[in-house]
N, C-alpha and C. Protein backbone atom coordinates (compact mmCIF):
# COMPACT_ATOMS: atom_id res chain seq x y z
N UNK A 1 -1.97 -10.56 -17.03
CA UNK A 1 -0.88 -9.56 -16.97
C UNK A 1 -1.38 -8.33 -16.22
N UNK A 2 -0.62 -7.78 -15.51
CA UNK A 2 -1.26 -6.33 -14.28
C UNK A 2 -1.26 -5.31 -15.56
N UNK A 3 -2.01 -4.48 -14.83
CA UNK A 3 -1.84 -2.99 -15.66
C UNK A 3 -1.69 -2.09 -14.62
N UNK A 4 -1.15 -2.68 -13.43
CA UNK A 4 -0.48 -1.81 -12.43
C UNK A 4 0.87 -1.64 -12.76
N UNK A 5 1.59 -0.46 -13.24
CA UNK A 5 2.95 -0.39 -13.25
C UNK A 5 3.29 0.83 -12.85
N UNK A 6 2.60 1.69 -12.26
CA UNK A 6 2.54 2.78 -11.30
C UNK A 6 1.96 2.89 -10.40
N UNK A 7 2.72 3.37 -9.02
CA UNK A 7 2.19 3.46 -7.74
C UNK A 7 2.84 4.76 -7.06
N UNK A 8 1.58 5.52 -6.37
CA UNK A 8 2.35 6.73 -5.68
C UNK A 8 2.65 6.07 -4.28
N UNK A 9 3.79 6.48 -4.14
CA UNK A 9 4.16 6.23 -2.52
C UNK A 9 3.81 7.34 -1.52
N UNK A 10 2.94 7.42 -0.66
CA UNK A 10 2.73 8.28 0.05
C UNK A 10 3.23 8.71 1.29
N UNK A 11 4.48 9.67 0.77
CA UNK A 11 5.49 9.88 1.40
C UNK A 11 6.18 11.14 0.68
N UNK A 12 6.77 11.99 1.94
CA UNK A 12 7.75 12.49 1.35
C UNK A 12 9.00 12.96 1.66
N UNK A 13 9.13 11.37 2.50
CA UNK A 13 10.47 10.75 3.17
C UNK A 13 11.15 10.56 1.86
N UNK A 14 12.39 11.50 1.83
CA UNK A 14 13.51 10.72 0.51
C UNK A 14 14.30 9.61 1.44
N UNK A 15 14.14 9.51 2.39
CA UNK A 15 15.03 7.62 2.70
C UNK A 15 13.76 6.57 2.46
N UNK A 16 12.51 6.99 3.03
CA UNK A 16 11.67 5.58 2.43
C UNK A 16 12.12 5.62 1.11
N UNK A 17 11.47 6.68 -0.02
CA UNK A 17 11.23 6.85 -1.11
C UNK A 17 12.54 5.79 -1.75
N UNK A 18 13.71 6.23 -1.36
CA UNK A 18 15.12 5.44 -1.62
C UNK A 18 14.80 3.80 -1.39
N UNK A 19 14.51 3.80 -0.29
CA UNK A 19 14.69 1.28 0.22
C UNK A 19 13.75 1.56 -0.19
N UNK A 20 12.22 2.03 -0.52
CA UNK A 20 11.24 0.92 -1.18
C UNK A 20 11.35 1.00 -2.63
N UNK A 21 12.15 2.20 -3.53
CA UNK A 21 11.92 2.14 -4.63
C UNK A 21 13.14 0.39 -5.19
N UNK A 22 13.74 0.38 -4.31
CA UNK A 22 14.79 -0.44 -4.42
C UNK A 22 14.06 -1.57 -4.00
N UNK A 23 13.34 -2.13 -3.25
CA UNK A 23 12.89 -3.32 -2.55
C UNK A 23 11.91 -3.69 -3.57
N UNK A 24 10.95 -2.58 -4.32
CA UNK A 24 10.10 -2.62 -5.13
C UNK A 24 10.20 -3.13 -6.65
N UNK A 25 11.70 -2.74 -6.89
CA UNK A 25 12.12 -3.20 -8.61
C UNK A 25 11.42 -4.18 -9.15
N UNK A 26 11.86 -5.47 -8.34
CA UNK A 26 11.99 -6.56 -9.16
C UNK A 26 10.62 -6.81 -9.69
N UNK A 27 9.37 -6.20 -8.99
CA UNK A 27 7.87 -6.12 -9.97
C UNK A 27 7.81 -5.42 -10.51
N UNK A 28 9.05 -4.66 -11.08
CA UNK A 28 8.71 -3.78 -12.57
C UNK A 28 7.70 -2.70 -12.44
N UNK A 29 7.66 -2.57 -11.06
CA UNK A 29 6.57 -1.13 -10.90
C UNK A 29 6.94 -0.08 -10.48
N UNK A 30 6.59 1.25 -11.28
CA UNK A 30 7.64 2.42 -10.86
C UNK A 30 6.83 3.56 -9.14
N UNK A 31 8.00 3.22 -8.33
CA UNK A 31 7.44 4.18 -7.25
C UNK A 31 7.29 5.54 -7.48
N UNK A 32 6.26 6.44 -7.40
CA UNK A 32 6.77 7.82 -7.32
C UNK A 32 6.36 8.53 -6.51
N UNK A 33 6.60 9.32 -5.86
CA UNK A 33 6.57 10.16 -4.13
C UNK A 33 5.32 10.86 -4.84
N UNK A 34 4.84 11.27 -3.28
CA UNK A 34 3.58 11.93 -4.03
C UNK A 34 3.89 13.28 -4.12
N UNK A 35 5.18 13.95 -3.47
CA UNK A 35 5.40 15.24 -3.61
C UNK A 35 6.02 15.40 -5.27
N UNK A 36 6.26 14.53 -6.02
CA UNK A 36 6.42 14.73 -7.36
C UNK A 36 5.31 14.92 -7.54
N UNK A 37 4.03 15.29 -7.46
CA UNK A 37 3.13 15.17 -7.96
C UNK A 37 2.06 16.40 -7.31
N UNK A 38 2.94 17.15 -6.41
CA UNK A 38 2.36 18.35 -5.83
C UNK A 38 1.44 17.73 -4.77
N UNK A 39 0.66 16.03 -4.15
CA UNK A 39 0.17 15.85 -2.90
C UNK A 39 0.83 16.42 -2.03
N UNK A 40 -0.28 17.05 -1.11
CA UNK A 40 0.17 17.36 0.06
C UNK A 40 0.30 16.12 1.21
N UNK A 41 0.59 16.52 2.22
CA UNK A 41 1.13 15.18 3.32
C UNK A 41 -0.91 14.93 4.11
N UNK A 42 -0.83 13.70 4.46
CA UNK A 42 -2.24 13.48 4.50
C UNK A 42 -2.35 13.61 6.42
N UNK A 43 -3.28 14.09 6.85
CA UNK A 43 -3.29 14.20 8.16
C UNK A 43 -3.17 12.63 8.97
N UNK A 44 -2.50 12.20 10.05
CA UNK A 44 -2.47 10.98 10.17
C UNK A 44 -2.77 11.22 12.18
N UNK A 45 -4.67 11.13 12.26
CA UNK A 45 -5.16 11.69 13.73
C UNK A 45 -5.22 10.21 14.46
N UNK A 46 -4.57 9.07 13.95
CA UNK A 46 -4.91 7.97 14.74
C UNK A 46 -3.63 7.21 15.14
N UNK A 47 -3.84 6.30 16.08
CA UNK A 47 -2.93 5.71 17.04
C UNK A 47 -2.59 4.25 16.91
N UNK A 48 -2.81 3.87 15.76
CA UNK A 48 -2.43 2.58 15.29
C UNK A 48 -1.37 2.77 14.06
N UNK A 49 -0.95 2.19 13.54
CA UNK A 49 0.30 2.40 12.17
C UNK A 49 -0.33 1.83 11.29
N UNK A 50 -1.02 0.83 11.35
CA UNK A 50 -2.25 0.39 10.46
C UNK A 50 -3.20 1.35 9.40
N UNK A 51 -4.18 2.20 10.95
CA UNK A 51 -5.12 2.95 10.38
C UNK A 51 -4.30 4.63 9.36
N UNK A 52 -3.06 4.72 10.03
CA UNK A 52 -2.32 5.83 9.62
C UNK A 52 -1.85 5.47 7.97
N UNK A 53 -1.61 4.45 8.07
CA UNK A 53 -0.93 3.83 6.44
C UNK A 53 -2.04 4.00 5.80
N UNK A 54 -3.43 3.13 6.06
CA UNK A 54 -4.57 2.91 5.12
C UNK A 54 -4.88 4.85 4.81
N UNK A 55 -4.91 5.80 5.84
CA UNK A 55 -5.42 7.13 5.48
C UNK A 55 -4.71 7.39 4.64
N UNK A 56 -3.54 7.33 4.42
CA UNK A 56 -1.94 8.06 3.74
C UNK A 56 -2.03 7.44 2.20
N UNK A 57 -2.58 6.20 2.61
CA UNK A 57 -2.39 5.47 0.70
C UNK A 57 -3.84 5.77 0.28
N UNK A 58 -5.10 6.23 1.21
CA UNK A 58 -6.42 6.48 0.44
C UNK A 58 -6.28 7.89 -0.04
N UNK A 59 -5.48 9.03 0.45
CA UNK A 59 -5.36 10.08 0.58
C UNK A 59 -4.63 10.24 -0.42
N UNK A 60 -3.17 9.67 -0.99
CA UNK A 60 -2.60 9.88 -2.07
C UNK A 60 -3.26 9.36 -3.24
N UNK A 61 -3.72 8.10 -2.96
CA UNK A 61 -4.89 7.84 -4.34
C UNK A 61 -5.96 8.36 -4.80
N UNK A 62 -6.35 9.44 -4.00
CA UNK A 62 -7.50 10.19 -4.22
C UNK A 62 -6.85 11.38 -5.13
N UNK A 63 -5.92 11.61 -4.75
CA UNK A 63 -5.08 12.89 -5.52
C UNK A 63 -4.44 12.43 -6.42
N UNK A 64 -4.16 11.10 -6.68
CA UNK A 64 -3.50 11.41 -8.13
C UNK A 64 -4.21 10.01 -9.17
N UNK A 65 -5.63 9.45 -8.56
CA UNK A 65 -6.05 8.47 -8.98
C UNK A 65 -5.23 7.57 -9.63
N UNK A 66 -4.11 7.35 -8.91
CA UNK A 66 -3.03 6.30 -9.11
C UNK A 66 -3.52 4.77 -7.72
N UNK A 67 -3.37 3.68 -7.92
CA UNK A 67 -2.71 2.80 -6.90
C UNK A 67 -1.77 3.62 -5.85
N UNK A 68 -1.65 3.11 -4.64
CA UNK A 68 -0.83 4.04 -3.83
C UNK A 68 -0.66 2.67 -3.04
N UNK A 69 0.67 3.08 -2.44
CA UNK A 69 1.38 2.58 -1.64
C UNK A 69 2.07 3.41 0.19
N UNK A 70 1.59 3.20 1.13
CA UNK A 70 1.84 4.04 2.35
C UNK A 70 2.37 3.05 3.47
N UNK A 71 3.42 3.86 4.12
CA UNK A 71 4.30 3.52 5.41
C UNK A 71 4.00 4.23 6.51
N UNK A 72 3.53 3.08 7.89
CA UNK A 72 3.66 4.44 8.43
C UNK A 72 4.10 3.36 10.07
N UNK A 73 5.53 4.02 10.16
CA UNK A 73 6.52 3.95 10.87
C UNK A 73 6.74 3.86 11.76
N UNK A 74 7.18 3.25 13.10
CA UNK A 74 7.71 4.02 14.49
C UNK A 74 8.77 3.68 15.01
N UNK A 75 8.96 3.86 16.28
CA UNK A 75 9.58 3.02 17.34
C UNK A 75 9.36 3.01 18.67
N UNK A 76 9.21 1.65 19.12
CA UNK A 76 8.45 1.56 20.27
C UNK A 76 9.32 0.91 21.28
N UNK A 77 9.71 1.49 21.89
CA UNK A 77 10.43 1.56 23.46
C UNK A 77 9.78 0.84 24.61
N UNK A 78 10.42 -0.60 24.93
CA UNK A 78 9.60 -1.06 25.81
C UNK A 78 9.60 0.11 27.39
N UNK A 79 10.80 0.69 27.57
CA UNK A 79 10.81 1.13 28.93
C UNK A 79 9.83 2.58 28.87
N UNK A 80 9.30 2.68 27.59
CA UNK A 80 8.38 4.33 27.55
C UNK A 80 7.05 3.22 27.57
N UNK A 81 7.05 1.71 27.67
CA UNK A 81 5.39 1.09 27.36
C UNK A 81 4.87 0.88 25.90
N UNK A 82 5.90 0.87 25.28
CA UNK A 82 5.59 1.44 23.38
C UNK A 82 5.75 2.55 22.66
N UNK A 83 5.95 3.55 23.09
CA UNK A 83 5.91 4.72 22.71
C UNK A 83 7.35 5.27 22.15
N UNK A 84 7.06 6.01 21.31
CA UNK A 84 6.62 6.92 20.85
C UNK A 84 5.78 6.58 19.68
N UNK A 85 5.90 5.60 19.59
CA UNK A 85 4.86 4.67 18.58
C UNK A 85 4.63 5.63 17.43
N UNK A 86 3.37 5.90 17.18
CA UNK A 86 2.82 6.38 16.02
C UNK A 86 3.33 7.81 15.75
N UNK A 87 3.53 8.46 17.11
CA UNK A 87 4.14 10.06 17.25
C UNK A 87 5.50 10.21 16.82
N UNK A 88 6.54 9.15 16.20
CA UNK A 88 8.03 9.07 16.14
C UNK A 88 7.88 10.22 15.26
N UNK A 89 7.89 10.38 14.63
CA UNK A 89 8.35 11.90 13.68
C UNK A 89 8.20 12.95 14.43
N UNK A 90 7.23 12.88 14.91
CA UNK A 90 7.59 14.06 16.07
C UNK A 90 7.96 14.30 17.52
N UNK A 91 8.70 13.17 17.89
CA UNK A 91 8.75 12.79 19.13
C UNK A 91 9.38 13.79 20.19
N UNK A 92 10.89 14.22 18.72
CA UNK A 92 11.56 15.53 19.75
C UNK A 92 10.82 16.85 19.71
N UNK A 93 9.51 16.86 19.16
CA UNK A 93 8.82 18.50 19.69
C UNK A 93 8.30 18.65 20.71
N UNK A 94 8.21 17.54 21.34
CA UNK A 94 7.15 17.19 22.97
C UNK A 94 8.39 17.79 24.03
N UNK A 95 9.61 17.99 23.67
CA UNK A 95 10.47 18.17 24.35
C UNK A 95 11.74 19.87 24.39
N UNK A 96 10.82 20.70 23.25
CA UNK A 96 11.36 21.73 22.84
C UNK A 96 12.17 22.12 21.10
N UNK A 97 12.58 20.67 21.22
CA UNK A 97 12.93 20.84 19.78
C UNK A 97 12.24 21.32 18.28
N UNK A 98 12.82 21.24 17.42
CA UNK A 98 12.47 20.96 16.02
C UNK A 98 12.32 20.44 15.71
N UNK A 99 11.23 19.32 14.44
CA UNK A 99 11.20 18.28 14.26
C UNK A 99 12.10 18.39 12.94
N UNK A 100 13.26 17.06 13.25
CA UNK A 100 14.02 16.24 12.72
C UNK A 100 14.60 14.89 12.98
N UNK A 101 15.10 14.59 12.18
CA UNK A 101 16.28 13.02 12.46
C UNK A 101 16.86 13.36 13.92
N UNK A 102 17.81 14.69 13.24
CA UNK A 102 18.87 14.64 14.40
C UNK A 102 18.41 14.97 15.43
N UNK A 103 17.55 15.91 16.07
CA UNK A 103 16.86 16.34 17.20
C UNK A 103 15.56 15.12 17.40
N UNK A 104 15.37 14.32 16.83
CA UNK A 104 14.89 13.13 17.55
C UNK A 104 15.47 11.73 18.13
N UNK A 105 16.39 11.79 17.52
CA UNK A 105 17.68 10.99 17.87
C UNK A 105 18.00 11.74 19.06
N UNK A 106 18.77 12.87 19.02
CA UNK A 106 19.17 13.45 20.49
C UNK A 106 18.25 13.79 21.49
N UNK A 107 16.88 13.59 21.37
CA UNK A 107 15.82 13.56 22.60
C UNK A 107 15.67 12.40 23.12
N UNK A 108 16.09 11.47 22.14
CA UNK A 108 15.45 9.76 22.79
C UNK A 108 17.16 9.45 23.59
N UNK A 109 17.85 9.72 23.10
CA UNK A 109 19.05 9.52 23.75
C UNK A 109 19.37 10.09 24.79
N UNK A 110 18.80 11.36 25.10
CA UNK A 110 18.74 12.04 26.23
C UNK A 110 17.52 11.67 27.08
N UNK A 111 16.63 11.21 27.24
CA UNK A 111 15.53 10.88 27.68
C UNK A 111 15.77 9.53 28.20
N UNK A 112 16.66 8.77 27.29
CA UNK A 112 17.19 7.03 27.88
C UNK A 112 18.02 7.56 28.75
N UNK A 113 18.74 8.57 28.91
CA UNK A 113 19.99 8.22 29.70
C UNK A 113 20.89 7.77 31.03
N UNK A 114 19.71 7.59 31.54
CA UNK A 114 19.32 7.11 32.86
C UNK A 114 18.72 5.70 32.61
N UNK A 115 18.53 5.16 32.14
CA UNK A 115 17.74 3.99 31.70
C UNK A 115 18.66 2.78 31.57
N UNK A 116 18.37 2.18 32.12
CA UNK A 116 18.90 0.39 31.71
C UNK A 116 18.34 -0.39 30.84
N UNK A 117 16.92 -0.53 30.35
CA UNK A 117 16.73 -1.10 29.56
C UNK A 117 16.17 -0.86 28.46
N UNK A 118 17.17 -1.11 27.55
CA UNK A 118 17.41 -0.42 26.20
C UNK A 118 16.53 -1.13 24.89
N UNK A 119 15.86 -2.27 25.42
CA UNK A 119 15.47 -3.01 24.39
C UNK A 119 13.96 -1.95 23.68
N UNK A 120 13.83 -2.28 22.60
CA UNK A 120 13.12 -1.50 21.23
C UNK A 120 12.95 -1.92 20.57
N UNK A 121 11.83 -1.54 19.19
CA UNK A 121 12.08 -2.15 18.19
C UNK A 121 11.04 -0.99 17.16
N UNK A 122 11.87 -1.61 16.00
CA UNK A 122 11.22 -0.65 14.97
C UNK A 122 10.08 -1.51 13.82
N UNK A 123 9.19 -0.79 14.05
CA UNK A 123 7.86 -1.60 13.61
C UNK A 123 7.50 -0.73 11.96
N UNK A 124 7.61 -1.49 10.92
CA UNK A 124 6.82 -0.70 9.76
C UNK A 124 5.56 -1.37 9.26
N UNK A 125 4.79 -0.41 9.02
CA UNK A 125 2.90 -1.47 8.34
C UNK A 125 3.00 -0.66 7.32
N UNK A 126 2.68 -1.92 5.73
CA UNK A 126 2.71 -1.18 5.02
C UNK A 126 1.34 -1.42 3.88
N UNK A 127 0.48 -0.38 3.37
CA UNK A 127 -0.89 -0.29 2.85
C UNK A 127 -0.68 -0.14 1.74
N UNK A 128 -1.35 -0.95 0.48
CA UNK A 128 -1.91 -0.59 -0.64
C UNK A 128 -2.97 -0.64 -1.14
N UNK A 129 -3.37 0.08 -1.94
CA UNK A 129 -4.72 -0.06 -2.54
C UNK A 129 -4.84 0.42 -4.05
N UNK A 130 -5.75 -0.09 -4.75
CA UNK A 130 -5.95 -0.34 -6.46
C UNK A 130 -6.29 0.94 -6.51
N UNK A 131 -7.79 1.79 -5.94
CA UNK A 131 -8.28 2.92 -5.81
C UNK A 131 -8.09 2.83 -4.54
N UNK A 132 -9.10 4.64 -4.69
CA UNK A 132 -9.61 5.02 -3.23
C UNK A 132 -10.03 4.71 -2.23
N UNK A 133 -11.23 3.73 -2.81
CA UNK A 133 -12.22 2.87 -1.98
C UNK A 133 -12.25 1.70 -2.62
N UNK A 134 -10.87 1.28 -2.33
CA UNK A 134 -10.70 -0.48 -2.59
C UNK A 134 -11.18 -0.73 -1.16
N UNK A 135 -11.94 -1.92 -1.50
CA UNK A 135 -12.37 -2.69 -0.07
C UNK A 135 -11.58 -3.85 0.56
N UNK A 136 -10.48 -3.89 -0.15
CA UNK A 136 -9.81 -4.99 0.03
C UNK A 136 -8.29 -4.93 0.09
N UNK A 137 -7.67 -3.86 0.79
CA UNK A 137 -6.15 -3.11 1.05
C UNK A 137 -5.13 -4.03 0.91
N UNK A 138 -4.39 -4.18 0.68
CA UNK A 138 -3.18 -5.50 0.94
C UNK A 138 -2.41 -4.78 2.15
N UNK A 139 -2.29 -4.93 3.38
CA UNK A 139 -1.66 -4.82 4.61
C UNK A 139 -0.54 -5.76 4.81
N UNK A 140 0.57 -5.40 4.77
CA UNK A 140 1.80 -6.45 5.65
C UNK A 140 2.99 -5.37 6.45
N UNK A 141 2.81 -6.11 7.87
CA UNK A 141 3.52 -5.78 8.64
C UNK A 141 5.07 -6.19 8.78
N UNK A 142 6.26 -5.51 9.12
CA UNK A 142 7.33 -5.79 9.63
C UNK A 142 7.86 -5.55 10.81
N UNK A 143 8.65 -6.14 11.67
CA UNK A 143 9.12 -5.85 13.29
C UNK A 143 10.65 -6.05 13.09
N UNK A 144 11.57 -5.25 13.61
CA UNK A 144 12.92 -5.17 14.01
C UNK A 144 13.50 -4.70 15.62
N UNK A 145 13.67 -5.87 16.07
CA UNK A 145 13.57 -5.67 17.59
C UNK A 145 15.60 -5.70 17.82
N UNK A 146 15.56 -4.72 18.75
CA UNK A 146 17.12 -4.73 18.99
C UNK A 146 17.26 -3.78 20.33
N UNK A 147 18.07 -2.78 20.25
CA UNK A 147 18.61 -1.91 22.03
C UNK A 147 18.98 -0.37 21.32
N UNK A 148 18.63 0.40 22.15
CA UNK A 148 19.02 1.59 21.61
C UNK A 148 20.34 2.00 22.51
N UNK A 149 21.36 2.23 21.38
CA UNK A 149 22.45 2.80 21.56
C UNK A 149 22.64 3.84 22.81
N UNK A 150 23.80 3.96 23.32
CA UNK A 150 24.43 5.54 24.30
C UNK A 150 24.56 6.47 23.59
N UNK A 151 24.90 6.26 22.15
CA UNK A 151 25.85 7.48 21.28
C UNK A 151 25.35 6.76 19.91
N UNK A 152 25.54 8.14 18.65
CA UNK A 152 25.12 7.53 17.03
C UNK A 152 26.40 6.47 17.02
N UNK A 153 26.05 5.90 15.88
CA UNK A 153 27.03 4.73 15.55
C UNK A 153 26.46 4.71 14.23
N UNK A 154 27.72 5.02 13.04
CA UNK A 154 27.29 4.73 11.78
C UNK A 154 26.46 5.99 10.91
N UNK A 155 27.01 6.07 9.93
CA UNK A 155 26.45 7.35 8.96
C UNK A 155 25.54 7.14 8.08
N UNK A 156 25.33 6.00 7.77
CA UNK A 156 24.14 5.14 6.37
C UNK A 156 22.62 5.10 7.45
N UNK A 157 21.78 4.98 6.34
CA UNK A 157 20.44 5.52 6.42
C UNK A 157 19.75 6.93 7.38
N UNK A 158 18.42 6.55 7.85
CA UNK A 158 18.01 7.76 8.06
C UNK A 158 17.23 7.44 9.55
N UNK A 159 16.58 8.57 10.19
CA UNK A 159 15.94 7.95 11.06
C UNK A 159 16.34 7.90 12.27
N UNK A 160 16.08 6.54 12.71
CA UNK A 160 16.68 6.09 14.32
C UNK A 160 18.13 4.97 13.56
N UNK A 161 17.89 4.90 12.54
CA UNK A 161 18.88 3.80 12.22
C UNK A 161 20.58 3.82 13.11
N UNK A 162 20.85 5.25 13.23
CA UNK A 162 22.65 5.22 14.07
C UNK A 162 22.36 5.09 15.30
N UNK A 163 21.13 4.65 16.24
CA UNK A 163 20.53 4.37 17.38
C UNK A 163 20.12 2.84 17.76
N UNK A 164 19.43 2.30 16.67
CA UNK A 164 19.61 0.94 16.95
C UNK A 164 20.05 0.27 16.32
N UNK A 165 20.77 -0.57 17.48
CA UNK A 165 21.62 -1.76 17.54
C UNK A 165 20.85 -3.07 17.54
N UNK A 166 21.66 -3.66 16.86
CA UNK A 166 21.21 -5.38 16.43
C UNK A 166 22.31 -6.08 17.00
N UNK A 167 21.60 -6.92 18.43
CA UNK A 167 22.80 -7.20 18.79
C UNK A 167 23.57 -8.75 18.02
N UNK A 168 22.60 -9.45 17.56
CA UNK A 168 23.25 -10.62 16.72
C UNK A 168 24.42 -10.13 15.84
N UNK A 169 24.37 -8.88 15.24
CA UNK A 169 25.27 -8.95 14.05
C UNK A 169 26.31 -7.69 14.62
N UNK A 170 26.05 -7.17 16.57
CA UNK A 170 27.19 -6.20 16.76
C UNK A 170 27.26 -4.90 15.85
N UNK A 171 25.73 -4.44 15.07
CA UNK A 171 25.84 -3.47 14.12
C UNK A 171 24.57 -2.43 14.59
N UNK A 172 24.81 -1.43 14.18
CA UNK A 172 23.22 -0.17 14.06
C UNK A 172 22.74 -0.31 12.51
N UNK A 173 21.74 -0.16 12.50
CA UNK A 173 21.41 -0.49 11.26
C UNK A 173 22.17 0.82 10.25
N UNK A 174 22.41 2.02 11.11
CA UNK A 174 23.25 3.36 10.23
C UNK A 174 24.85 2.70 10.07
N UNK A 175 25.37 1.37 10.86
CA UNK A 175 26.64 0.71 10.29
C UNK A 175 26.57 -0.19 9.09
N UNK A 176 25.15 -0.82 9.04
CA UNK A 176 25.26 -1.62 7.79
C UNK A 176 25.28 -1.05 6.68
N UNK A 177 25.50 -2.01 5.30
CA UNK A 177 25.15 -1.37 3.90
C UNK A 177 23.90 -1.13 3.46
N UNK A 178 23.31 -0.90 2.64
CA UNK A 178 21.82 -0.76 2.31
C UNK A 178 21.34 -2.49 2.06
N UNK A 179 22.00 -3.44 1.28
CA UNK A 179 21.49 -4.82 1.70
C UNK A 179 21.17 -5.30 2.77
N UNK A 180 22.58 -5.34 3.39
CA UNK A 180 22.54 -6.01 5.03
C UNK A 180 21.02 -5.39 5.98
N UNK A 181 21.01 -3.80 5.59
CA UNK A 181 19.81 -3.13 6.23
C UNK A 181 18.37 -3.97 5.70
N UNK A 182 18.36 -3.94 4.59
CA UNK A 182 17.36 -4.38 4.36
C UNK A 182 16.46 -5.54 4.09
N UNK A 183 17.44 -6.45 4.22
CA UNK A 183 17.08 -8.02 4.60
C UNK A 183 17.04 -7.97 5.86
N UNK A 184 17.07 -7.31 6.67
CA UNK A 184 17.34 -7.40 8.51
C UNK A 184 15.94 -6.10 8.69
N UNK A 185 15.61 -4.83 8.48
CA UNK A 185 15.08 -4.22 8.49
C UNK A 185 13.71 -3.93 8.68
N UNK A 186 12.61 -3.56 9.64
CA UNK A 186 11.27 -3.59 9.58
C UNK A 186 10.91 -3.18 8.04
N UNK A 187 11.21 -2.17 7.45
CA UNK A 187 11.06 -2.08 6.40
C UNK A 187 10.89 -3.10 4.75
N UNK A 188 12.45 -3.65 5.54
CA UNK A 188 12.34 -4.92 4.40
C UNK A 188 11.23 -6.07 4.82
N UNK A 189 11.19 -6.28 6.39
CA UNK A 189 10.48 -7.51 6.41
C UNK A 189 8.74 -7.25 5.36
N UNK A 190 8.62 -5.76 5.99
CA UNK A 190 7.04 -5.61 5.49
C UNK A 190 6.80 -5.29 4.17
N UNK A 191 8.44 -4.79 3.40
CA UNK A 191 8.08 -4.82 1.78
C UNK A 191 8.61 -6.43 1.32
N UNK A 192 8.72 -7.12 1.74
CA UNK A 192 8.83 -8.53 0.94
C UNK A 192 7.54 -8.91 1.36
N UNK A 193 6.64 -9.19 2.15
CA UNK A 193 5.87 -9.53 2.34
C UNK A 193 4.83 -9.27 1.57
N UNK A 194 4.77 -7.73 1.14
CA UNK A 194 4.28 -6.91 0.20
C UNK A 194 4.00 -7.14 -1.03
N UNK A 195 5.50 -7.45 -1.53
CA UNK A 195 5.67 -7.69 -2.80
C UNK A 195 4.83 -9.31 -3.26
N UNK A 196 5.26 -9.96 -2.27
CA UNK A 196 4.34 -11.21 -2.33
C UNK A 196 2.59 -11.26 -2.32
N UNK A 197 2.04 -10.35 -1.43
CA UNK A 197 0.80 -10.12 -1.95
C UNK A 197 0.49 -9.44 -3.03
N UNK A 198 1.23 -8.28 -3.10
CA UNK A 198 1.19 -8.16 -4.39
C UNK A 198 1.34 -8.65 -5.94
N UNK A 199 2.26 -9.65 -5.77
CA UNK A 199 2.46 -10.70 -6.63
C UNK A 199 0.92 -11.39 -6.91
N UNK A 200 0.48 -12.52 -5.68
CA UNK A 200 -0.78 -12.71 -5.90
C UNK A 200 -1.82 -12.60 -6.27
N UNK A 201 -2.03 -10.91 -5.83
CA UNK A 201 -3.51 -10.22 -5.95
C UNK A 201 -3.21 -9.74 -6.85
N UNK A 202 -2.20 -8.74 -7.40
CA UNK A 202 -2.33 -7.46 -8.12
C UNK A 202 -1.86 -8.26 -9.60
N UNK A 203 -0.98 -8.95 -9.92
CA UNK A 203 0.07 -8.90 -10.75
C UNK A 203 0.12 -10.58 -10.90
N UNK A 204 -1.00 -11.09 -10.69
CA UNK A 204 -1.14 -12.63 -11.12
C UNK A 204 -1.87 -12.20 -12.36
């Protein structure tokens, strides 16, 4: 039987905090942000989504000697070569803005607009670890490949979600419901995957 039934999520995204506490249920383990808990946000100086997750979940487990759980996000634009990759949260300050949703949404849309090829995709890696210096992380990746929109489309979720389009289902992921999002979703692919190692390792 686990005696894991708490995990800080290292984050203090309230839309992750929202789909993983939801994706997370059914193992009966309670998520909690690490800003409930007064962590500060962990510096993230590297260029992989990998090494950024593993700092973010060693960094919140160090502060609240909890298990931790970390996301760390992008979207990668074939016609930018990948990019904005690891920098997406701050993508619209390279350009004058403020960093947000909406002013990163309206930089990438303004920055495509000349552009023909729209194809993208949104990549999540997601890290856990028992402690600090577990030697043995559970890593699973997710990919959501689709086209970035002319204009928002759709008011649900957060993010780039009213930007990309899935063209199989004719939707932005900000048109779907929170299911449809998340069985289709980088997010979901890399927390089911998750939950399954976790199943294995943690909670066998």
């Amino acid at each position: 039987m686990s005696t894991v039934t708490r995990i800080v999520l290292a984050s203090h995204n309230q839309g992750k905090l929202h789909e993983l506490q939801a994706m997370f249920a059914p193992l009966g383990v309670q998520l909690i942000a690490q800003s409930e808990l007064d962590i500060p946000e962990a510096p993230e100086p590297f260029h992989t989504f990998v090494e950024n997750a593993l700092a973010k979940a060693r960094h919140a487990s160090r502060y609240s000697g909890l298990p931790a759980l970390a996301d760390d996000a992008g979207l990668c634009v074939d016609a930018f070569e990948g990019l904005p990759g690891v920098q997406t949260a701050f993508y619209c300050t390279q350009f004058g803005y403020t960093k947000s949703d909406d002013n990163n949404r309206r930089a990438l849309l303004e920055q495509m607009q000349n552009i023909t090829d729209r194809k993208a995709a949104l990549v999540s890696t997601l890290v856990a670890l028992r402690h600090t210096d577990d030697p043995e992380p559970l890593i699973a990746s997710g990919r959501a490949e689709g086209e970035i929109t002319r204009e928002l489309r759709g008011a649900n979720g957060f993010g780039f979600d009213p930007v990309m389009f899935i063209p199989e289902l004719n939707l932005t992921f900000a048109e779907m419901t929170d299911e449809e999002k998340n069985q289709r979703s980088h997010r979901g692919q890399a927390a089911r995957l998750m939950r399954e190692l976790m199943q294995q390792r943690w909670l066998k």
